[in-house]
C-alpha atoms as a PDB file:
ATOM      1  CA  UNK A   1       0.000   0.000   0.000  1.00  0.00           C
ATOM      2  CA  UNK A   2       1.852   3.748  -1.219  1.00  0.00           C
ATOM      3  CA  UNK A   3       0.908   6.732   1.032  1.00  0.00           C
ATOM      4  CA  UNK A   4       0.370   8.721  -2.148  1.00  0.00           C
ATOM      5  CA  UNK A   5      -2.002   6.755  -4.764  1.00  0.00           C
ATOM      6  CA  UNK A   6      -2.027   9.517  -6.667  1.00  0.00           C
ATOM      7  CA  UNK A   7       1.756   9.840  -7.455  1.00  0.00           C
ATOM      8  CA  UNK A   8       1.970   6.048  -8.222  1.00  0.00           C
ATOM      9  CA  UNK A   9       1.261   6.637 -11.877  1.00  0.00           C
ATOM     10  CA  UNK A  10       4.336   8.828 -11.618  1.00  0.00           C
ATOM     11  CA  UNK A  11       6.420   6.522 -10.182  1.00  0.00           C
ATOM     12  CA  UNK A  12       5.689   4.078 -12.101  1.00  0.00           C
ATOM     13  CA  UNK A  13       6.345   6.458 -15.406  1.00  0.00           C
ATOM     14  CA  UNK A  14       9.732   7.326 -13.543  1.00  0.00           C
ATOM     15  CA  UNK A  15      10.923   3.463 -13.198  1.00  0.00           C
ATOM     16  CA  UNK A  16       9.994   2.841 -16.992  1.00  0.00           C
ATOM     17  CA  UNK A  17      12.113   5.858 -18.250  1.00  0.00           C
ATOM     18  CA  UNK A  18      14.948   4.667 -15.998  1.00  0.00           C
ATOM     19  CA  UNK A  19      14.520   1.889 -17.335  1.00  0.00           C
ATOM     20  CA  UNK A  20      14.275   2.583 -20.556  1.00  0.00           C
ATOM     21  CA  UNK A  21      17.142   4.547 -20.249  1.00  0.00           C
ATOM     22  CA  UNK A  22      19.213   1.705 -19.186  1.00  0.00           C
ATOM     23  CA  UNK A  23      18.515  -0.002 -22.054  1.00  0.00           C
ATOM     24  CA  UNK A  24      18.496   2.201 -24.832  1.00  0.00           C
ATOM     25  CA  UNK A  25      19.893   5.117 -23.834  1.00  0.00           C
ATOM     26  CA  UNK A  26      19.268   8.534 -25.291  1.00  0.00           C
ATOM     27  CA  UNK A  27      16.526   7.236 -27.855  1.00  0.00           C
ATOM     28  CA  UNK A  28      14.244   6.541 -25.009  1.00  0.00           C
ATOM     29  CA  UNK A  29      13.881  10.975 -24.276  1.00  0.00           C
ATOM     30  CA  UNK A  30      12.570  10.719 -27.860  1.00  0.00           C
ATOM     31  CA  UNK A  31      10.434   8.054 -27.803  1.00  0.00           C
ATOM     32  CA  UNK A  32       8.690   8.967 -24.821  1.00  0.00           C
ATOM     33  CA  UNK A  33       7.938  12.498 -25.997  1.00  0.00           C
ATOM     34  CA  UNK A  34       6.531  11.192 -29.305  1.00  0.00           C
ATOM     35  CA  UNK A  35       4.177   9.024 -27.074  1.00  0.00           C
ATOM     36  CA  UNK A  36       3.187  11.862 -25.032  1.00  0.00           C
ATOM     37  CA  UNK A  37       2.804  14.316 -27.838  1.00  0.00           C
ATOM     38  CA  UNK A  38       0.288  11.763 -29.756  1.00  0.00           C
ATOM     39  CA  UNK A  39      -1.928  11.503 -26.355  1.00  0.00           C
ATOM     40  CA  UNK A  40      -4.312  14.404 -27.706  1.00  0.00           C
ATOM     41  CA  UNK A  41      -4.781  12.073 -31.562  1.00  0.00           C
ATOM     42  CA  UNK A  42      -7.271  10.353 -30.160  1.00  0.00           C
ATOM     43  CA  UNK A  43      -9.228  12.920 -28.679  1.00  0.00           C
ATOM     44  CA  UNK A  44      -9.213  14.878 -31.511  1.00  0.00           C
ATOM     45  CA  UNK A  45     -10.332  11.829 -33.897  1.00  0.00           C
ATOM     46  CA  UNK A  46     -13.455  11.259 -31.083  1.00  0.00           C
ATOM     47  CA  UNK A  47     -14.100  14.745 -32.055  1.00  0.00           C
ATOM     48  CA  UNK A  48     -14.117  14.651 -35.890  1.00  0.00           C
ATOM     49  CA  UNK A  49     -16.126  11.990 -35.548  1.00  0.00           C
ATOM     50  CA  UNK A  50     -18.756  12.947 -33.029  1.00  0.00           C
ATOM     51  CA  UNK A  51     -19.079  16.058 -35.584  1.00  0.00           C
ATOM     52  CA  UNK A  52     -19.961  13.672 -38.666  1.00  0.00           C
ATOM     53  CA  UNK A  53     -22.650  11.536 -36.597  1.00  0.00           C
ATOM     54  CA  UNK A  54     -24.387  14.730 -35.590  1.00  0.00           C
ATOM     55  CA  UNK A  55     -24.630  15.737 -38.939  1.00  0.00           C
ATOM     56  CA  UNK A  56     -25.726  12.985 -40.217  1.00  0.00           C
ATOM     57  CA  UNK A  57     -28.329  12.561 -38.053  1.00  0.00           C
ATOM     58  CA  UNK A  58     -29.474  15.813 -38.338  1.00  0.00           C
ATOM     59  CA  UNK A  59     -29.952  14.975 -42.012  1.00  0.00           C
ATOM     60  CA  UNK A  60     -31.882  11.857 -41.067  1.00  0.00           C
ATOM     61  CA  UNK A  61     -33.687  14.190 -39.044  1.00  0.00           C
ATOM     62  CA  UNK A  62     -34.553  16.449 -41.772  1.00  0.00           C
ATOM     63  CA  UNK A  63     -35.962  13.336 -44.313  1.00  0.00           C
ATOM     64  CA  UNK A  64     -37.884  12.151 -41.218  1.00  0.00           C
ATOM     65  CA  UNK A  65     -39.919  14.630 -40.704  1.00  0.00           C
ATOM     66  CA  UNK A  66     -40.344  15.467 -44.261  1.00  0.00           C
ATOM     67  CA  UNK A  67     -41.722  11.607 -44.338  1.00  0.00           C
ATOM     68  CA  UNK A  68     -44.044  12.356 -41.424  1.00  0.00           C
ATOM     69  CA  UNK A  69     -45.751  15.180 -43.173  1.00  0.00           C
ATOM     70  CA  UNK A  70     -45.589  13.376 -46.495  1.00  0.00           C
ATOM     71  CA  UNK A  71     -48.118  11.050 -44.741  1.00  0.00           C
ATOM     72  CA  UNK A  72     -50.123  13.484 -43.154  1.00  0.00           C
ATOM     73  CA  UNK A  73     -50.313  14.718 -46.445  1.00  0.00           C
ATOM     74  CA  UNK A  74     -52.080  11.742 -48.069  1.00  0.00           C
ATOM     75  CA  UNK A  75     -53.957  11.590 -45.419  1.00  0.00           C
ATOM     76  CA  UNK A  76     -55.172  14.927 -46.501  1.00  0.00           C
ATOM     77  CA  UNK A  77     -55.733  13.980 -49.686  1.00  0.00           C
ATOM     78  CA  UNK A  78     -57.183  10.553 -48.793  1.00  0.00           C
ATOM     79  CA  UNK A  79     -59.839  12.509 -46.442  1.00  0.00           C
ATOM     80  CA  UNK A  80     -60.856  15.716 -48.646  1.00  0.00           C
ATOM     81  CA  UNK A  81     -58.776  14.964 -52.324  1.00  0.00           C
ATOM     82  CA  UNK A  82     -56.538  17.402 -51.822  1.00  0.00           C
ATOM     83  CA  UNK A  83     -52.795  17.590 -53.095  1.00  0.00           C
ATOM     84  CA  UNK A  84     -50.221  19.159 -51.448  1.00  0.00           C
ATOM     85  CA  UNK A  85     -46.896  19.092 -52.793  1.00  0.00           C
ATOM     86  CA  UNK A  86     -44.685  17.590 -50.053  1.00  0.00           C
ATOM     87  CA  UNK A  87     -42.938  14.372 -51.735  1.00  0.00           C
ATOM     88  CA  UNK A  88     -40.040  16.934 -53.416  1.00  0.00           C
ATOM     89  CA  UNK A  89     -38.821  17.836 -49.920  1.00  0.00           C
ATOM     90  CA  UNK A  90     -38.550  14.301 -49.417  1.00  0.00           C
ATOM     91  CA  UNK A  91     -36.491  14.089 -52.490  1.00  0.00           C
ATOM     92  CA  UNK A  92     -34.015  16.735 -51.650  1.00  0.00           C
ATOM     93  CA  UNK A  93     -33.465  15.304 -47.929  1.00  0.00           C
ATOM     94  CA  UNK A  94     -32.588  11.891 -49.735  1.00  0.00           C
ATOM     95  CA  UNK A  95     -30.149  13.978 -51.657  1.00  0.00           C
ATOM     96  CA  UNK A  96     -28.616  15.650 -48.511  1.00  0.00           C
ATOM     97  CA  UNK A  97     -28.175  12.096 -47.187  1.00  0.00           C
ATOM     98  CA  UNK A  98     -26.598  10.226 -50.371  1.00  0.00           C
ATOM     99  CA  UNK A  99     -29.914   8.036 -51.064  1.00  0.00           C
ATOM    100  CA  UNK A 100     -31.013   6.844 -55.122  1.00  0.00           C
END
């Protein structure tokens, strides 16, 4: 049991560079800094990609809604025969989203 659990990470970090340093000598500086410096990659990817799944559900958003009121509108037009002209929104949303 340490008295400091929070500097054990440290330590530990200290004993592999030591290490490291035993074995390899001067190439272990650079290798660890290239490690650290690529610690905010995957971060960075997360965010890319949290960006493109928002967007793309926004656009699945967009073409489900103009569904919904596709449907309400033959509803319409089942109930009273009227047309409203709500399938080319539908059209442009599967556009937007890379469908036909």
């Amino acid at each position: 049991m340490t008295l400091y659990p929070s500097l054990t990470p440290l330590a530990l970090s200290a004993t592999a560079g030591y290490a490291l340093w035993q074995l390899l000598g001067p190439t272990s500086i650079f290798s660890m800094v290239v490690m650290i410096a690529q610690l905010p990659a995957p971060a960075k990817l997360a965010s890319l990609s949290l960006g493109i799944q928002r967007s793309s559900a926004k656009a699945a958003d967009e073409r489900v809604g103009a569904v919904v009121e596709a449907i309400s509108a033959l509803r319409i037009t089942k109930a009273f025969g009227e047309f409203s002209p709500k399938f080319s929104s539908i059209d442009q949303a599967d556009k937007v989203l890379g469908y036909w």
